[in-house]
PDB file of N, CA and C in Angstrom:
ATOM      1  N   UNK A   1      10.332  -6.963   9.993  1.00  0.00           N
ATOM      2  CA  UNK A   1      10.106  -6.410   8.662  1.00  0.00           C
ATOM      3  C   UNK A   1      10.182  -4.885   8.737  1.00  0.00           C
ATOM      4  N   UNK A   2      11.252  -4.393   7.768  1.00  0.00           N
ATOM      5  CA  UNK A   2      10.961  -2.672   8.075  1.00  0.00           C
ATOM      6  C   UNK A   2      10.001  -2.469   6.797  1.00  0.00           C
ATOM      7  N   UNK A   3       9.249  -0.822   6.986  1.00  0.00           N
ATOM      8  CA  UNK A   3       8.751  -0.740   6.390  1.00  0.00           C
ATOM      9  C   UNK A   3       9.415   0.653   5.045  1.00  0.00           C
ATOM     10  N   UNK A   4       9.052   0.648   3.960  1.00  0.00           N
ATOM     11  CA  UNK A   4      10.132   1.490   2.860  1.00  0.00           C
ATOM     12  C   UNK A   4       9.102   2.272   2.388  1.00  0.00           C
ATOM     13  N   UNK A   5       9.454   3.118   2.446  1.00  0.00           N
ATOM     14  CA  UNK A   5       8.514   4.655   1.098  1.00  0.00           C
ATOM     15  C   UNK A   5       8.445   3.966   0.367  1.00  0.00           C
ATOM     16  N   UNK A   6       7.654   4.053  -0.250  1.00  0.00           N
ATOM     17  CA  UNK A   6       7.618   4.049  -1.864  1.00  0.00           C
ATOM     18  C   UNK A   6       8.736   5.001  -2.598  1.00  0.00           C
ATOM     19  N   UNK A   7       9.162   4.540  -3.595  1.00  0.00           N
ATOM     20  CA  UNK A   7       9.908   5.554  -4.437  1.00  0.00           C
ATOM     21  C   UNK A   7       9.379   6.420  -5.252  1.00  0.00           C
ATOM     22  N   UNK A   8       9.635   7.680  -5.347  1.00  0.00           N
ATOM     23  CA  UNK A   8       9.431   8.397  -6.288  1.00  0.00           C
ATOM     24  C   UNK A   8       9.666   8.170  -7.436  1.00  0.00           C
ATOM     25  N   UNK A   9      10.753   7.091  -7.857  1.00  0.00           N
ATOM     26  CA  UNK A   9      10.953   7.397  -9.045  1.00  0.00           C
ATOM     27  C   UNK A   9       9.931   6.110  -9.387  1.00  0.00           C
ATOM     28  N   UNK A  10       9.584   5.200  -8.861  1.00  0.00           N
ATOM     29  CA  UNK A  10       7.744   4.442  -9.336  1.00  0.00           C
ATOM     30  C   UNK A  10       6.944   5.006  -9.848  1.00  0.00           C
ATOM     31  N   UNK A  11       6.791   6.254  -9.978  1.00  0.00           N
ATOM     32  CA  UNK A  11       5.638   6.852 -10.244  1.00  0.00           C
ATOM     33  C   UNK A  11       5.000   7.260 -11.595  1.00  0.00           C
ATOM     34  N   UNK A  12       3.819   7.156 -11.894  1.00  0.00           N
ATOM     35  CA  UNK A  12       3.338   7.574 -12.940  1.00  0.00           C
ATOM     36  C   UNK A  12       3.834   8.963 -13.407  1.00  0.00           C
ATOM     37  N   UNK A  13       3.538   9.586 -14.971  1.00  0.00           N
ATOM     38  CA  UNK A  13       3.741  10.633 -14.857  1.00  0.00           C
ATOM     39  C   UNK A  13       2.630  11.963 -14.694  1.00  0.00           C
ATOM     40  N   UNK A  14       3.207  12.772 -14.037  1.00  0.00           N
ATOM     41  CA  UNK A  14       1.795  13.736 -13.819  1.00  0.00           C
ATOM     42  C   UNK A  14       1.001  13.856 -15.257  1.00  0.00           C
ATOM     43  N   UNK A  15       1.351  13.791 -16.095  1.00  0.00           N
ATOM     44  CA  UNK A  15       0.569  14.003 -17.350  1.00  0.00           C
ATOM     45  C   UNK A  15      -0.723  12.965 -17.592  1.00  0.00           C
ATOM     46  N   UNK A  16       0.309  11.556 -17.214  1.00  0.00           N
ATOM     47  CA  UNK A  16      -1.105  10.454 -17.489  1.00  0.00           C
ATOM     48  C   UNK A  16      -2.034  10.865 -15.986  1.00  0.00           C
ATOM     49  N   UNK A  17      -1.469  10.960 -15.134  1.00  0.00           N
ATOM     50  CA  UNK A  17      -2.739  11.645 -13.854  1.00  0.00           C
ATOM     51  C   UNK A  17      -3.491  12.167 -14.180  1.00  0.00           C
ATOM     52  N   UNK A  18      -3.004  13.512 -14.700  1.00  0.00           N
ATOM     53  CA  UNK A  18      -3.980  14.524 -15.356  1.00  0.00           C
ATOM     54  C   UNK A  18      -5.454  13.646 -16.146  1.00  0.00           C
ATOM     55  N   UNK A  19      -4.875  12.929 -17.092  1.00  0.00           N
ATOM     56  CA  UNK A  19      -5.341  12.916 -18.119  1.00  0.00           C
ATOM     57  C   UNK A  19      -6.517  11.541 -17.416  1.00  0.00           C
ATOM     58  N   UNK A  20      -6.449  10.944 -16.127  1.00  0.00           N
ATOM     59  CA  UNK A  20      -6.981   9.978 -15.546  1.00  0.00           C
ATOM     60  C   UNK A  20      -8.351  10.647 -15.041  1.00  0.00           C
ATOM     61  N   UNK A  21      -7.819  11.767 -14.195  1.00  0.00           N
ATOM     62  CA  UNK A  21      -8.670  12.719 -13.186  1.00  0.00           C
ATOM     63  C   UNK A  21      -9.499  14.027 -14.486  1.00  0.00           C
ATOM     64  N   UNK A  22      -9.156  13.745 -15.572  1.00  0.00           N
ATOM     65  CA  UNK A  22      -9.941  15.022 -16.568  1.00  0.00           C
ATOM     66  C   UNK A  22     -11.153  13.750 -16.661  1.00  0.00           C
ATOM     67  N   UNK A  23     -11.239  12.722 -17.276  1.00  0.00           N
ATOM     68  CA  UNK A  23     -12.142  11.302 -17.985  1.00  0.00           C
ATOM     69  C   UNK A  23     -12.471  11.416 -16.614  1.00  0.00           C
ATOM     70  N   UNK A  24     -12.235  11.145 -15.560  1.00  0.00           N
ATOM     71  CA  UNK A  24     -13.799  11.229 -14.291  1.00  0.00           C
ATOM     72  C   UNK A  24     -14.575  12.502 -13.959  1.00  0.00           C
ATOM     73  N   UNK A  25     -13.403  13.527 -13.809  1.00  0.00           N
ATOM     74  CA  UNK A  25     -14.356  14.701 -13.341  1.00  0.00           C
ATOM     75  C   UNK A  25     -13.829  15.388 -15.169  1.00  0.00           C
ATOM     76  N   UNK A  26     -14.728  15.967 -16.106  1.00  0.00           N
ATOM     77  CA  UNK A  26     -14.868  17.053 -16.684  1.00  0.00           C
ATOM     78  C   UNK A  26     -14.102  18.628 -16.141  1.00  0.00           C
ATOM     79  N   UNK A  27     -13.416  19.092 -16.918  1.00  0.00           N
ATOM     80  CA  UNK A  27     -13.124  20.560 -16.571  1.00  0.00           C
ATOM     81  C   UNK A  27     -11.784  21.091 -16.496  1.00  0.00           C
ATOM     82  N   UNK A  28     -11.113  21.866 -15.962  1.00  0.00           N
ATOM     83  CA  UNK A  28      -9.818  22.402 -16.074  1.00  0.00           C
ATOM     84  C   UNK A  28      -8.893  22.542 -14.851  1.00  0.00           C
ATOM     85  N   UNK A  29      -7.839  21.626 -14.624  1.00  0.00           N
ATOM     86  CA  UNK A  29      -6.990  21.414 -13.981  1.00  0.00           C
ATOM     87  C   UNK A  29      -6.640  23.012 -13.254  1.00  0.00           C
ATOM     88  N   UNK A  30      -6.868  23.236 -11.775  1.00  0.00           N
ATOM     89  CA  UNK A  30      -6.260  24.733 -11.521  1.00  0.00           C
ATOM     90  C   UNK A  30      -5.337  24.193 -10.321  1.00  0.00           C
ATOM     91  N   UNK A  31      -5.121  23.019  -9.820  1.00  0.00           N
ATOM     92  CA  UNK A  31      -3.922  22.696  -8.753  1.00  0.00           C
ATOM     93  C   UNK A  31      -3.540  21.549  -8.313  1.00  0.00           C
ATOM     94  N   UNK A  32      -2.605  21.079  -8.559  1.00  0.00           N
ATOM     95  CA  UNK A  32      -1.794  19.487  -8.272  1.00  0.00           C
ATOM     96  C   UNK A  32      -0.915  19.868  -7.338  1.00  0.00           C
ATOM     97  N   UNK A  33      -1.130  18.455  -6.676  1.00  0.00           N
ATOM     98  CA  UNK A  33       0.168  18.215  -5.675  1.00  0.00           C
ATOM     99  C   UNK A  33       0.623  16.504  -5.477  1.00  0.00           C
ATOM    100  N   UNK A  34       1.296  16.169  -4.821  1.00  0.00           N
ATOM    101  CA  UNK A  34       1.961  14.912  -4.961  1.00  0.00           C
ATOM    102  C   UNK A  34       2.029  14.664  -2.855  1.00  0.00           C
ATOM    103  N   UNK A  35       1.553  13.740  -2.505  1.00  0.00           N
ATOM    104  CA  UNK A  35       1.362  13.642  -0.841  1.00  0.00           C
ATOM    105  C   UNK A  35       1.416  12.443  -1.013  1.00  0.00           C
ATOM    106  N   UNK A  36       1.953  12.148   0.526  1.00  0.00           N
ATOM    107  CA  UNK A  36       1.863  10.237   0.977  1.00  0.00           C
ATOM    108  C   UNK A  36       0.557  10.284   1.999  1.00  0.00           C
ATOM    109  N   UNK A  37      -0.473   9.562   1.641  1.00  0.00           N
ATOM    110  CA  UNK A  37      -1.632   9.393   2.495  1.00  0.00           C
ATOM    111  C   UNK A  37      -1.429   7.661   3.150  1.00  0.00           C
ATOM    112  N   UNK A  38      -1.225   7.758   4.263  1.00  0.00           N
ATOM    113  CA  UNK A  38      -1.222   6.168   5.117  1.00  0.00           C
ATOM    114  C   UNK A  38      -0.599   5.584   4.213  1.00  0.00           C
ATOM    115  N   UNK A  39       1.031   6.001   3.817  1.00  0.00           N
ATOM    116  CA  UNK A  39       2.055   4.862   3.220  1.00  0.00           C
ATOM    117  C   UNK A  39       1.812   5.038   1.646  1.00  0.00           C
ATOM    118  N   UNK A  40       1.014   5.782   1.334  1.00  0.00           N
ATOM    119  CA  UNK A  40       0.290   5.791  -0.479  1.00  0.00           C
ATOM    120  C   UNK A  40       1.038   7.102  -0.881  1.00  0.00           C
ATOM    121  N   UNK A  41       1.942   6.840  -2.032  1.00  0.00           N
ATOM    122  CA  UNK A  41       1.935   8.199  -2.643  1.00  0.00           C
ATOM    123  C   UNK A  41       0.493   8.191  -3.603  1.00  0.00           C
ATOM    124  N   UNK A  42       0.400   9.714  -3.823  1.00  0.00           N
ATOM    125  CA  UNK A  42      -0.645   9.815  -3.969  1.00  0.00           C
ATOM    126  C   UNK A  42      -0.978  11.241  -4.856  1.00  0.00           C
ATOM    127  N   UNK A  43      -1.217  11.412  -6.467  1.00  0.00           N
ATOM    128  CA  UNK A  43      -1.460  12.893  -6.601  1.00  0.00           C
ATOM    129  C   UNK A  43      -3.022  13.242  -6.354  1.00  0.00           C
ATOM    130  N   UNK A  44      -2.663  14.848  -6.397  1.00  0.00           N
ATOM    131  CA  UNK A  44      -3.897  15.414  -5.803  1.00  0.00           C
ATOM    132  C   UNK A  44      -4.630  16.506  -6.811  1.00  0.00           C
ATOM    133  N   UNK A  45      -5.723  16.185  -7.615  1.00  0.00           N
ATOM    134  CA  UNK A  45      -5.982  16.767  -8.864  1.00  0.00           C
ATOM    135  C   UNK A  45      -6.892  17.680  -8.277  1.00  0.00           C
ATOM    136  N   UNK A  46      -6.652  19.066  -8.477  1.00  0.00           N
ATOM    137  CA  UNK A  46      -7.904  19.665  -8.222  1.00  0.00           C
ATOM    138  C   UNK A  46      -8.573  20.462  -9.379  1.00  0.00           C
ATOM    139  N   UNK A  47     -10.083  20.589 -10.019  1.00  0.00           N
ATOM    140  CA  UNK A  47     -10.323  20.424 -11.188  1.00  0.00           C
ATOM    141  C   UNK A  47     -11.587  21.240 -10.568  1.00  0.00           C
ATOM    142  N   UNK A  48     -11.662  22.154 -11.856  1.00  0.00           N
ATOM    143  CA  UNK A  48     -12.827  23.448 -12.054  1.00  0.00           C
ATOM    144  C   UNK A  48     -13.495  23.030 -13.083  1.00  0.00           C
ATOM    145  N   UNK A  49     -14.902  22.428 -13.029  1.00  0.00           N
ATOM    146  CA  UNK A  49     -15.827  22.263 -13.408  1.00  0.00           C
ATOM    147  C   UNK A  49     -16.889  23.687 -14.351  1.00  0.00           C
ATOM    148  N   UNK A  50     -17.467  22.897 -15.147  1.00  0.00           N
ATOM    149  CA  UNK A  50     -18.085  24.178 -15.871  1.00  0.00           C
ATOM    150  C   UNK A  50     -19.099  24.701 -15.117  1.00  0.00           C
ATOM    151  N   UNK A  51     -19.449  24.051 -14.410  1.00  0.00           N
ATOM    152  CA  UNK A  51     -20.395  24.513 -12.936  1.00  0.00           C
ATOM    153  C   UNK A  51     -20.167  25.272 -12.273  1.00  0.00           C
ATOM    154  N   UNK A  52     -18.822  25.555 -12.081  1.00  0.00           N
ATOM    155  CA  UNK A  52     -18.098  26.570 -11.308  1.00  0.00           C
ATOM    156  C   UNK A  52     -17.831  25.683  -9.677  1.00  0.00           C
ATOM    157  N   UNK A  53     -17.930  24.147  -9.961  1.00  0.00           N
ATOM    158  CA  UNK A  53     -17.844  23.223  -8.568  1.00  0.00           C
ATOM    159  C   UNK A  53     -15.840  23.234  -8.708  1.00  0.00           C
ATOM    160  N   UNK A  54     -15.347  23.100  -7.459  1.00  0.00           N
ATOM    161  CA  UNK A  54     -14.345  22.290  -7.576  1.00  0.00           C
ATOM    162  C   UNK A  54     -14.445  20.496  -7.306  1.00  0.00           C
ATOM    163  N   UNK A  55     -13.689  20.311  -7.404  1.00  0.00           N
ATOM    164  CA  UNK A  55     -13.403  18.904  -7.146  1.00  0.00           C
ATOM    165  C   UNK A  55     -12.352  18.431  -6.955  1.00  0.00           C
ATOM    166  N   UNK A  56     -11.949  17.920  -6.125  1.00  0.00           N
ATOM    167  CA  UNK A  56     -10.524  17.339  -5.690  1.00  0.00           C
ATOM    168  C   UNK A  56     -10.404  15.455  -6.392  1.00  0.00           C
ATOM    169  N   UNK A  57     -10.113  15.437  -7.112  1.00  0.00           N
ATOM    170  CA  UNK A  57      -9.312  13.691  -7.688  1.00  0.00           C
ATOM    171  C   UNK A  57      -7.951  13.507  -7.128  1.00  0.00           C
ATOM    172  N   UNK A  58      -7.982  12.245  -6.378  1.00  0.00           N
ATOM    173  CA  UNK A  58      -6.937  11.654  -5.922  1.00  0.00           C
ATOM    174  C   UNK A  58      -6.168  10.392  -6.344  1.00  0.00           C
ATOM    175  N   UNK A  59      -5.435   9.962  -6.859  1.00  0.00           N
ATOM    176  CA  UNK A  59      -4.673   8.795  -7.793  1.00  0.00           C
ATOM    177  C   UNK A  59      -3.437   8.426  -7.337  1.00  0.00           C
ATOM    178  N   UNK A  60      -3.900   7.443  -7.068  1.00  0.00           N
ATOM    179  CA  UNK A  60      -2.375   6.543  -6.784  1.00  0.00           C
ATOM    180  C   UNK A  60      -1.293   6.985  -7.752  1.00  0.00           C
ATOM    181  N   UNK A  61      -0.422   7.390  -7.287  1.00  0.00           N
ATOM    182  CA  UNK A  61       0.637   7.601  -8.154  1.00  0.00           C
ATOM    183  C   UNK A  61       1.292   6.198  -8.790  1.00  0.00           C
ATOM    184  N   UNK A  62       1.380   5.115  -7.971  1.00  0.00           N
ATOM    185  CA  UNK A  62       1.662   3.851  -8.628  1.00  0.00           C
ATOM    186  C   UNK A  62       1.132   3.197  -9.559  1.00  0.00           C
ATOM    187  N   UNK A  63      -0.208   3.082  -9.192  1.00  0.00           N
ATOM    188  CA  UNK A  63      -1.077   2.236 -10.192  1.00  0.00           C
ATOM    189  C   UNK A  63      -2.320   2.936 -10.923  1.00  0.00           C
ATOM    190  N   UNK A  64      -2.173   4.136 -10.389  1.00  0.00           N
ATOM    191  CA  UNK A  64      -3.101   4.994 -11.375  1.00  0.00           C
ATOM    192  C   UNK A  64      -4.535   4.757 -11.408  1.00  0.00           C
ATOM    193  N   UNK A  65      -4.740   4.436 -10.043  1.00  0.00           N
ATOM    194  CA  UNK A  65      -6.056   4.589  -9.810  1.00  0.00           C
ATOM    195  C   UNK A  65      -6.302   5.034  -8.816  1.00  0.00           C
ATOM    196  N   UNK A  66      -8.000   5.496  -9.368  1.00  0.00           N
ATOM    197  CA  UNK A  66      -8.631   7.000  -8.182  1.00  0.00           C
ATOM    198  C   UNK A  66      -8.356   6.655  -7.054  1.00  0.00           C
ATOM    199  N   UNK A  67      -8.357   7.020  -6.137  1.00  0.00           N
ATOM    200  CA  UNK A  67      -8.555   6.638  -4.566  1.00  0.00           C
ATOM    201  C   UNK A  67     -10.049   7.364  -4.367  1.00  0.00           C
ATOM    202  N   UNK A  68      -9.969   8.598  -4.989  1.00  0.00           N
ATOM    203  CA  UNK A  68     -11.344   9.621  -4.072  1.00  0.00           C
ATOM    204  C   UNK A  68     -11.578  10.904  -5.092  1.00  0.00           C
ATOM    205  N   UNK A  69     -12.943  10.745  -4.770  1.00  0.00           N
ATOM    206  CA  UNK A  69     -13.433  11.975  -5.491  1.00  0.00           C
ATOM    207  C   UNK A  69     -14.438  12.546  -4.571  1.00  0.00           C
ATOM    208  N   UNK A  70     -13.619  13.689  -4.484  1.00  0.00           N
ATOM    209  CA  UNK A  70     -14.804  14.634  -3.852  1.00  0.00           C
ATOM    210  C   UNK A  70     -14.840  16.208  -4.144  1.00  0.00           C
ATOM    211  N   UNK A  71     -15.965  16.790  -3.604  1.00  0.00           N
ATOM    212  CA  UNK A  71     -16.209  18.116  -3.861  1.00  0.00           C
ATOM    213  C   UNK A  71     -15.811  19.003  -2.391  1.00  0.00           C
ATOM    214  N   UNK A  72     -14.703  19.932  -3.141  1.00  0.00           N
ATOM    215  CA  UNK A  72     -14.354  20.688  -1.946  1.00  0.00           C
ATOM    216  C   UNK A  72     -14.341  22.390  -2.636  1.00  0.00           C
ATOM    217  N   UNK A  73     -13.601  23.181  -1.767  1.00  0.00           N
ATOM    218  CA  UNK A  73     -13.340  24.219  -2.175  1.00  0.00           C
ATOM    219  C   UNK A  73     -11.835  24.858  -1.649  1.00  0.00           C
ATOM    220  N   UNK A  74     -11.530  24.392  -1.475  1.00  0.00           N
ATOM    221  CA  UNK A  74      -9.929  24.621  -0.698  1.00  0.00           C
ATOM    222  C   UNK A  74      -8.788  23.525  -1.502  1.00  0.00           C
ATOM    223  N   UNK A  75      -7.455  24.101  -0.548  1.00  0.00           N
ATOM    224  CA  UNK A  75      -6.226  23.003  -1.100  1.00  0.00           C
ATOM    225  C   UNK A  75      -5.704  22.145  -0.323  1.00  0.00           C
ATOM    226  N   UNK A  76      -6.410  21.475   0.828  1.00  0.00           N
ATOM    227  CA  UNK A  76      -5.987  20.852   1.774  1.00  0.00           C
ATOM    228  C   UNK A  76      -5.922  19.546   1.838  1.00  0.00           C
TER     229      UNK A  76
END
């Protein structure tokens, strides 16, 4: 069995991401990216809170659900 990327062109659009990762974490989008984590494409929401917290939201680009939420301060 070989194994295949996922396609890019599967993918949700960054807009409905956005709009997935605003309804969990509250606040204002300041950096996205698009990564394959262990075979997963995967976007990467990072979101400024009125707290002044960041937060990183992560979403399957396929099926549009979270993988992870956490609090960071970087883009890594």
């Amino acid at each position: 069995m070989v194994n295949q990327m996922p396609s890019y062109s599967q993918r949700i659009s960054l807009q409905q991401v956005m709009q997935v990762a605003v309804q969990r974490v509250p606040g204002q989008i300041i950096h996205y990216g698009l990564d394959m984590e262990n075979g997963v494409l995967v976007y990467e929401i990072f979101i400024l809170t009125p707290q002044n917290r960041i937060y990183e939201v992560e979403v399957n680009a396929k099926t549009e659900t979270i993988r992870k939420v956490e609090e960071g301060n970087d883009f890594d």
